[in-house]
Protein backbone atom coordinates (compact mmCIF):
# COMPACT_ATOMS: atom_id res chain seq x y z
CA UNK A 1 0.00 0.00 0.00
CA UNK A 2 2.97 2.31 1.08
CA UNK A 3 4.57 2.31 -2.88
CA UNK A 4 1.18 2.33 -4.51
CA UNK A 5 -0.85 5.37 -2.22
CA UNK A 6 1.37 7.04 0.10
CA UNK A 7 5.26 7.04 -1.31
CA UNK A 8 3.90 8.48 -4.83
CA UNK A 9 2.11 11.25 -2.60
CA UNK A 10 4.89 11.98 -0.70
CA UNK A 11 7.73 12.23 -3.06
CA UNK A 12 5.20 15.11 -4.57
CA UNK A 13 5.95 17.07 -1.24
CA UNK A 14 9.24 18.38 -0.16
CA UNK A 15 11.50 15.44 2.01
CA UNK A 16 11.25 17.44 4.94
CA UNK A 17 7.63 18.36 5.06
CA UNK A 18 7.04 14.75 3.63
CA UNK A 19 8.76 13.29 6.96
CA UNK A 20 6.82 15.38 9.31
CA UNK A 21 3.64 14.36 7.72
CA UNK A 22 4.32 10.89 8.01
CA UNK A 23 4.90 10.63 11.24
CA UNK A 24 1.92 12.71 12.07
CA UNK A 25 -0.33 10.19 9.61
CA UNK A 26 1.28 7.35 11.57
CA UNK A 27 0.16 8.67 14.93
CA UNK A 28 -3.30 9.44 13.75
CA UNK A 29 -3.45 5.91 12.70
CA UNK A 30 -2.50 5.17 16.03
CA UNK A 31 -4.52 6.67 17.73
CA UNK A 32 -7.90 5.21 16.18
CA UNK A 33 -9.43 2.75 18.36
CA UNK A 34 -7.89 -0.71 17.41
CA UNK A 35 -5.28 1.03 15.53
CA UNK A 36 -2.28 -0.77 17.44
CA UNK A 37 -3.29 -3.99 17.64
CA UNK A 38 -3.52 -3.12 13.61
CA UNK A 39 -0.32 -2.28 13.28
CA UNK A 40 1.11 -5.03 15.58
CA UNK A 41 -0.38 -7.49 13.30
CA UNK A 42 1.05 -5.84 10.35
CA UNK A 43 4.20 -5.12 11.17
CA UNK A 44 5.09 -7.18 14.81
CA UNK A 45 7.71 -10.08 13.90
CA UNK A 46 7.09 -12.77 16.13
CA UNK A 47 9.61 -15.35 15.14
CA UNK A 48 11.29 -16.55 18.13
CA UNK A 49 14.75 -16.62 16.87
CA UNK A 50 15.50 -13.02 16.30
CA UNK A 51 16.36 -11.97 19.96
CA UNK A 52 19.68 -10.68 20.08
CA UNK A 53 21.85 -9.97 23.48
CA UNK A 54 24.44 -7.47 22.14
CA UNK A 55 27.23 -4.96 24.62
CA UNK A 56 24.91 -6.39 27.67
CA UNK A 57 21.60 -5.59 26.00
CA UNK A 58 18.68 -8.10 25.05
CA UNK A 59 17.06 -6.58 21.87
CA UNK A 60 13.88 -8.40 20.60
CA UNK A 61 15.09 -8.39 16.92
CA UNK A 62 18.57 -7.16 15.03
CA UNK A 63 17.01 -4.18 12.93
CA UNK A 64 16.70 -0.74 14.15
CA UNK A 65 15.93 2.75 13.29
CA UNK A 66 19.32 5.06 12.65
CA UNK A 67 19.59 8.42 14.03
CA UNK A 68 18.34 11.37 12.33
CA UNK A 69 14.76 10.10 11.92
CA UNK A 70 14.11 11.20 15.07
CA UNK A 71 16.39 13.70 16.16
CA UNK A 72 14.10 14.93 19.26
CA UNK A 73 12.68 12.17 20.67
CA UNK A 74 9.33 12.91 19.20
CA UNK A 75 8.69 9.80 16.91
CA UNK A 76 9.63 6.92 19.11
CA UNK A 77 6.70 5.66 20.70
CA UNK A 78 5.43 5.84 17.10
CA UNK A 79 8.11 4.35 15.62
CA UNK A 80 8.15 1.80 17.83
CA UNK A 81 4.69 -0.04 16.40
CA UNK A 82 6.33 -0.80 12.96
CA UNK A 83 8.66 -3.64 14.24
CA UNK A 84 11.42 -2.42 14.92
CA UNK A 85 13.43 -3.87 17.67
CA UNK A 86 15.60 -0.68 19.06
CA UNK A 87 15.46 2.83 17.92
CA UNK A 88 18.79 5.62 18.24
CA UNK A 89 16.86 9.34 18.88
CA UNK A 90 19.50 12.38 17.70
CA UNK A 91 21.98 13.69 17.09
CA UNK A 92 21.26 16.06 20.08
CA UNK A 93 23.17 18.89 21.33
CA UNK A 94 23.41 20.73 24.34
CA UNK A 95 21.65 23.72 23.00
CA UNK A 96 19.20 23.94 20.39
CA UNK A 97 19.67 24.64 16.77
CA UNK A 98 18.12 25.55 13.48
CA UNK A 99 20.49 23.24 11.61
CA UNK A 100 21.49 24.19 8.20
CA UNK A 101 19.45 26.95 5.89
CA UNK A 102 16.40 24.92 3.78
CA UNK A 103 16.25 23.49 1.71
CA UNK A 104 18.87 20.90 2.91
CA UNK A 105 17.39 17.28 2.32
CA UNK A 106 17.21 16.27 -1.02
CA UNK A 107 15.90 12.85 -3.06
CA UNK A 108 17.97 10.95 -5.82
CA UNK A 109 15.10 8.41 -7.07
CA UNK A 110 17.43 6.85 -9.70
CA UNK A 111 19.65 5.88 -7.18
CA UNK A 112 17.34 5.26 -4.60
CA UNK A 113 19.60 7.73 -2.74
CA UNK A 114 19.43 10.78 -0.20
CA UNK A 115 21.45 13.71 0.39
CA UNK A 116 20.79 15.66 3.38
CA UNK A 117 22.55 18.43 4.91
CA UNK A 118 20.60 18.92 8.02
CA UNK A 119 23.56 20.18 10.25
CA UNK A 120 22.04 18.89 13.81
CA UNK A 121 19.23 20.37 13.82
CA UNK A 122 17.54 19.96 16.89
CA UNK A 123 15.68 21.84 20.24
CA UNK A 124 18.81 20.40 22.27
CA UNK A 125 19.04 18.20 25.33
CA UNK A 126 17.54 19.31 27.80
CA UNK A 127 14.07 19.20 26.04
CA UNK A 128 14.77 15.86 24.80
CA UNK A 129 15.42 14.84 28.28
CA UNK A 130 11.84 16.04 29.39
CA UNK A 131 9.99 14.46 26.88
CA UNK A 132 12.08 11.05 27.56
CA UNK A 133 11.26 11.83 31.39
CA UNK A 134 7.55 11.76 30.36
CA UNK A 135 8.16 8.28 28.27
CA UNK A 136 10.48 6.92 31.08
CA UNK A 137 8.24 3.65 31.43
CA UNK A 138 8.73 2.66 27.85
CA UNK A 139 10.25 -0.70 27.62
CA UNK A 140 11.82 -0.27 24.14
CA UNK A 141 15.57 0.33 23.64
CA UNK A 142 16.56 3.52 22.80
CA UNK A 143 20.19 4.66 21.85
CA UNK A 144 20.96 7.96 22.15
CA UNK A 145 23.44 9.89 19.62
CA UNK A 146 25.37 12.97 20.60
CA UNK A 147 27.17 15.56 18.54
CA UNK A 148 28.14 19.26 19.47
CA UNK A 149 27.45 22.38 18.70
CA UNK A 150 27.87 24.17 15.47
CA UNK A 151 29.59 27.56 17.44
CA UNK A 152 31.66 24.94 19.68
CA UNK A 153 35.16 24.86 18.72
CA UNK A 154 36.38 21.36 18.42
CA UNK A 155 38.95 22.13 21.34
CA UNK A 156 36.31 22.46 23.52
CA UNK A 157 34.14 19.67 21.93
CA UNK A 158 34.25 17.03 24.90
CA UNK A 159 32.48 19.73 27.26
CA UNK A 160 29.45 19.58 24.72
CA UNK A 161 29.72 15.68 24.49
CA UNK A 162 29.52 15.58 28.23
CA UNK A 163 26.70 17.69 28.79
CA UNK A 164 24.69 15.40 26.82
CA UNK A 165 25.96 12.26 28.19
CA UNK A 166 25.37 13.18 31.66
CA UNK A 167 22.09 14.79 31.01
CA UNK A 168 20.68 11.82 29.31
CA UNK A 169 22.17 9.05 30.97
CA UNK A 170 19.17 7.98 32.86
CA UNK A 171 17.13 8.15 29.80
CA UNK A 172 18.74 6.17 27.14
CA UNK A 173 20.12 2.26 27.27
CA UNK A 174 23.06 3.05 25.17
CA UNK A 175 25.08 6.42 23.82
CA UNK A 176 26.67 6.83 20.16
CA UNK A 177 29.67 9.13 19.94
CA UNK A 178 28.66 11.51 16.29
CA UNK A 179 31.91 12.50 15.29
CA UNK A 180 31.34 11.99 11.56
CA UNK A 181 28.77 13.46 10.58
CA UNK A 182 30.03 15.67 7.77
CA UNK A 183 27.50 18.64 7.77
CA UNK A 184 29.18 20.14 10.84
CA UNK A 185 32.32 22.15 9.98
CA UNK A 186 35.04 20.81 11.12
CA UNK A 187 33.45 17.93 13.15
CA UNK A 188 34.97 14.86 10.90
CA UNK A 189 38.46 16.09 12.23
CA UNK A 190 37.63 14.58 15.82
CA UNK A 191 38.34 11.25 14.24
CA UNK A 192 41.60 11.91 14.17
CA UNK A 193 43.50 9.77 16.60
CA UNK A 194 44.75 11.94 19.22
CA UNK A 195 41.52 14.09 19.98
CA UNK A 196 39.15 11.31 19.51
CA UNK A 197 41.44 9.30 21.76
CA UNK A 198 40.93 12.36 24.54
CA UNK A 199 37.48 12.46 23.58
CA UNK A 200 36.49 8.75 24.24
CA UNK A 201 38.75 8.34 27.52
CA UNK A 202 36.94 11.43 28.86
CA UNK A 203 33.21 9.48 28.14
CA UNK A 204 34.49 6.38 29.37
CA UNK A 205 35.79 8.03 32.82
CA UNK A 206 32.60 8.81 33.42
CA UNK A 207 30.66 6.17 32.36
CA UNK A 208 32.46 3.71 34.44
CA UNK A 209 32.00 5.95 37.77
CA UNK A 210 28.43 5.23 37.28
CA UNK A 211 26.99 1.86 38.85
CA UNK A 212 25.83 0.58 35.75
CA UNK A 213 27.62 1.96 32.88
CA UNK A 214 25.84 2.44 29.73
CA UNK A 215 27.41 0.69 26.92
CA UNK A 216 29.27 3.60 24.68
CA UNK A 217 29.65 2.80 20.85
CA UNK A 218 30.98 5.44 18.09
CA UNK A 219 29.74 6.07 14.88
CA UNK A 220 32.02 6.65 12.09
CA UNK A 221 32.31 8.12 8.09
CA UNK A 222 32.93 5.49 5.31
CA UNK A 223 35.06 7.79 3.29
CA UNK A 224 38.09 6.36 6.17
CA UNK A 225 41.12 4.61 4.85
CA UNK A 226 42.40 1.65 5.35
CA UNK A 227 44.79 3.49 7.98
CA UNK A 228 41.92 5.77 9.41
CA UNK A 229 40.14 2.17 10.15
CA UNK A 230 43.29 0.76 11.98
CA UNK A 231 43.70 3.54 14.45
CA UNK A 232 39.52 3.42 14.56
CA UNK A 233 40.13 -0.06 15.89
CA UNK A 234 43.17 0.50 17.98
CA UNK A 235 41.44 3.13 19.90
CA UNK A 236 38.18 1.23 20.23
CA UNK A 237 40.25 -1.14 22.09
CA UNK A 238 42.51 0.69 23.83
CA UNK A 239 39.43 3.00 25.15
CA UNK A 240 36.93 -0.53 25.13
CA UNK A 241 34.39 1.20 22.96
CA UNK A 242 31.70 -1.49 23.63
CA UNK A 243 31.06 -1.09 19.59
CA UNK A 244 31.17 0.77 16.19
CA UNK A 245 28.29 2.08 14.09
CA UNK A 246 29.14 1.65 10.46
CA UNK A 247 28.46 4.34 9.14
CA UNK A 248 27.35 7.66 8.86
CA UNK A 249 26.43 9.28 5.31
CA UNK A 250 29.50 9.50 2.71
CA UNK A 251 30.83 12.50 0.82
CA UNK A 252 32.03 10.89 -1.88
CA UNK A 253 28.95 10.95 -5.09
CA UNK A 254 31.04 9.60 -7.84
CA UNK A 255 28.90 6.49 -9.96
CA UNK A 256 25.31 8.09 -9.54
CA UNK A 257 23.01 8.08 -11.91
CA UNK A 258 21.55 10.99 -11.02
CA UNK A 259 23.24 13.77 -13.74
CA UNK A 260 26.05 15.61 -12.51
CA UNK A 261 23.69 18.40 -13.18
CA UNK A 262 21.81 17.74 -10.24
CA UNK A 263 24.15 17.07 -7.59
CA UNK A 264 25.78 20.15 -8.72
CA UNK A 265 22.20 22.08 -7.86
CA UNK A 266 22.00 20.39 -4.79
CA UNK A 267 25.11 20.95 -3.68
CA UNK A 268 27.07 20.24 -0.17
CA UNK A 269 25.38 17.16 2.16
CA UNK A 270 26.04 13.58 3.15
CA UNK A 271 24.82 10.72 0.96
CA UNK A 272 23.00 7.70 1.89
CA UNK A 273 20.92 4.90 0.37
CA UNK A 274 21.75 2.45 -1.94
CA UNK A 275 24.78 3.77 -2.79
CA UNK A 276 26.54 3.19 0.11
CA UNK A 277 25.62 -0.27 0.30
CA UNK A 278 28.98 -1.75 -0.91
CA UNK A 279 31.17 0.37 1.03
CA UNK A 280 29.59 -0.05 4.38
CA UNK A 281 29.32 -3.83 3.94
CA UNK A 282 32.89 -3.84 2.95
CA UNK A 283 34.50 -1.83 6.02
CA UNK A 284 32.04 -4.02 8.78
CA UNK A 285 33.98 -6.74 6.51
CA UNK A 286 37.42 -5.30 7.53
CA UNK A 287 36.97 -4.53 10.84
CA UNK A 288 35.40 -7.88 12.08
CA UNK A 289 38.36 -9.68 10.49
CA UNK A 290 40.90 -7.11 11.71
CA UNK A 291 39.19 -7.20 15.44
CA UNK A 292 38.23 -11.07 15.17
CA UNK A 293 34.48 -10.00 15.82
CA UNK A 294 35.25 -9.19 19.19
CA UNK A 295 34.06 -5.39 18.57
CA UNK A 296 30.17 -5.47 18.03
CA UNK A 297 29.34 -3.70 15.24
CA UNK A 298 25.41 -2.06 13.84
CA UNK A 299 25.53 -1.98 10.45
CA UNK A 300 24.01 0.94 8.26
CA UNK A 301 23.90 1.63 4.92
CA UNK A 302 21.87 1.13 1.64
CA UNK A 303 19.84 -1.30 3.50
CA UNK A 304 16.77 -1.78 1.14
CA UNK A 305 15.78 -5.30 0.88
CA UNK A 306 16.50 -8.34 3.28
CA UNK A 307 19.62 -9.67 1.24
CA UNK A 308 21.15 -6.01 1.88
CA UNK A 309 20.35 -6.61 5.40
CA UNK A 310 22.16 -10.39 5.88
CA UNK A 311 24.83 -9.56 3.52
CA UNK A 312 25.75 -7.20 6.63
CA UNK A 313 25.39 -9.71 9.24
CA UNK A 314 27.35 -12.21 7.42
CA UNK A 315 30.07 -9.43 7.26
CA UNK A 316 30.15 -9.13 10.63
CA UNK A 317 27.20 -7.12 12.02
CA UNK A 318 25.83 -8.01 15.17
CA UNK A 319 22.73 -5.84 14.35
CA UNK A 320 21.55 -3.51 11.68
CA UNK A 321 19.82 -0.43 10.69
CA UNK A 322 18.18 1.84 8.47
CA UNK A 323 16.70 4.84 7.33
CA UNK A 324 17.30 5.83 3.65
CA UNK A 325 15.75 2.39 2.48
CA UNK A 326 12.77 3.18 4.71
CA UNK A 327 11.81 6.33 2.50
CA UNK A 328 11.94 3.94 -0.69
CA UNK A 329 10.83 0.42 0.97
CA UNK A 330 7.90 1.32 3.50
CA UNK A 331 7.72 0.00 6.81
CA UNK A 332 7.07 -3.33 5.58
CA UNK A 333 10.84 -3.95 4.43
CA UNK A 334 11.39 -4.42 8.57
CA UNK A 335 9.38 -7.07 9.05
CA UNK A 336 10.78 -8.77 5.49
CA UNK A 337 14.13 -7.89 6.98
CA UNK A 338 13.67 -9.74 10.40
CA UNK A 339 11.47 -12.61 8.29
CA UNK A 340 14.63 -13.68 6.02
CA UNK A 341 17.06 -13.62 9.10
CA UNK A 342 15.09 -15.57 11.23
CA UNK A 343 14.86 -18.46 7.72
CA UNK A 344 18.82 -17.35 7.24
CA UNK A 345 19.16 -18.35 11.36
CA UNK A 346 21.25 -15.85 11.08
């Protein structure tokens, strides 16, 4: 029904109005009498082989919803009726802002593609903290991504991390470190060795002064060499990330179909979708074998159809997610995703 009635409607509309929409339409739906017990049936996987215990947490399936869907912890609850079995809220920061001048999330159809430039755009943490604090008996697992602030200088860049991971660490059942996003100026240089190093020791200080420590994974770019990957892993281990998130949205837009033309018009933004299937698949690849799969790893990127999905785990993924492929699938791709691992037994 999505591809026939709703995704032709949409794709009418601007991205950006076209996601707020949607998520209002979904909560409508919800909100009918019977509604979620309609959507449970539709969209609920209820194999009994998909539960997954991953960094100390039990999630009732392997396929989640990325960050940047729902930036302000607005969409969750609603989220949370189309099977997914975690959702990751952000990336917050500690104060609110407007993000990046609009337009700044574009389509590619012919490559089943998105480029968005949204720059963390977002009311910041405190006001995601109250509307978590009003959701705090909600038994889903939610991940919560932090970034910093646009005016932040990346010397100072820990404070803002900090802020965010002690203001939400009652709130959340995991953090991921956003240091590659690469619509923040400036931000993608954190990943170099030595302040990312600083960075993560800082986090992990005070994670494990808490009584239960929240596991702490990073998320990194996929336009990382093979060099960038080694020191990646070598201070995951050193600093015992308890896992990677691979990965953010690419620069690199070489082999579209969409003209040249176009992505000149659209200009600066991270892509995602289909086309960074391959190159996502293929650094969770290196990594497991460099690390021995002792790092847990999510794997994102150009996830669209099931095979996308287990071609991941078989790479090395101990869970997945996506976003991009959500825009061009429907919800209905997450319960086709969990279907075909649970026949894989994946």
């Amino acid at each position: 029904m999505y591809k026939i009635l709703l995704k032709p409607l949409l794709f009418k509309l601007d991205p950006e109005k076209a996601h707020h929409l949607t998520v209002k339409l979904l909560k409508f739906a919800l909100a009918i009498p019977g509604g979620k017990s309609i959507f449970k049936s539709l969209y609920e996987s209820k194999e009994s082989n998909l539960t997954r215990e991953v960094f100390g947490l039990k999630f009732k399936n392997p396929v989640g919803l990325a960050a940047g869907f729902d930036k302000d912890g607005k969409y969750f609850n609603a989220m949370s009726h189309l099977g997914f079995g975690f959702i990751e809220i952000g990336t917050v920061t500690p104060k609110g802002q407007d993000g990046n001048p609009k337009p700044r999330l574009f389509r590619l159809p012919e490559d089943e593609a998105l480029i968005n430039r949204m720059g963390f755009n977002n009311e910041g943490v405190e006001a995601l903290v109250e509307r978590l604090r009003k959701n705090s008996s909600s038994n889903f697992i939610i991940g919560g991504n932090i970034g910093k602030n646009k005016v932040t200088p990346n010397e100072n860049a820990t404070d803002d991390y900090v802020i965010s991971f002690i203001a939400l660490f009652d709130f959340v059942d995991y953090f991921v470190v956003n240091v590659s996003s690469p619509n923040t100026p400036g931000l993608r240089e954190l990943q170099e060795k030595a302040p990312l190093t600083a960075l993560i020791t800082t986090l992990q200080a005070l994670n494990d002064a808490k009584p239960n420590r929240k596991p702490l994974l990073l998320k990194i770019a996929p336009d990382l060499t093979d060099s960038q990957l080694d020191d990646i892993i070598e201070i995951a281990e050193t600093t015992k990330l308890d896992g990677l998130i691979v990965n953010n949205t690419t620069i690199d837009k070489s082999k579209l179909k969409t003209s040249q033309q176009r992505i000149d018009e659209i200009g600066n933004g991270g892509l995602s979708g289909k086309p960074l299937k391959n190159r996502s698949t293929d650094i969770i690849r290196y990594i497991s074998e460099k690390t021995q799969g002792k790092i847990p790893i999510i794997g994102v990127g150009g996830i669209q159809t099931p095979k996308d999905a287990i071609e991941k785990l078989e790479a090395g993924a101990s869970l997945v997610q996506v976003y991009s492929g959500l825009i061009y699938e429907g919800p209905a791709m997450v319960r086709k995703i969990n279907k075909a691992i649970s026949e894989a037994s994946i």
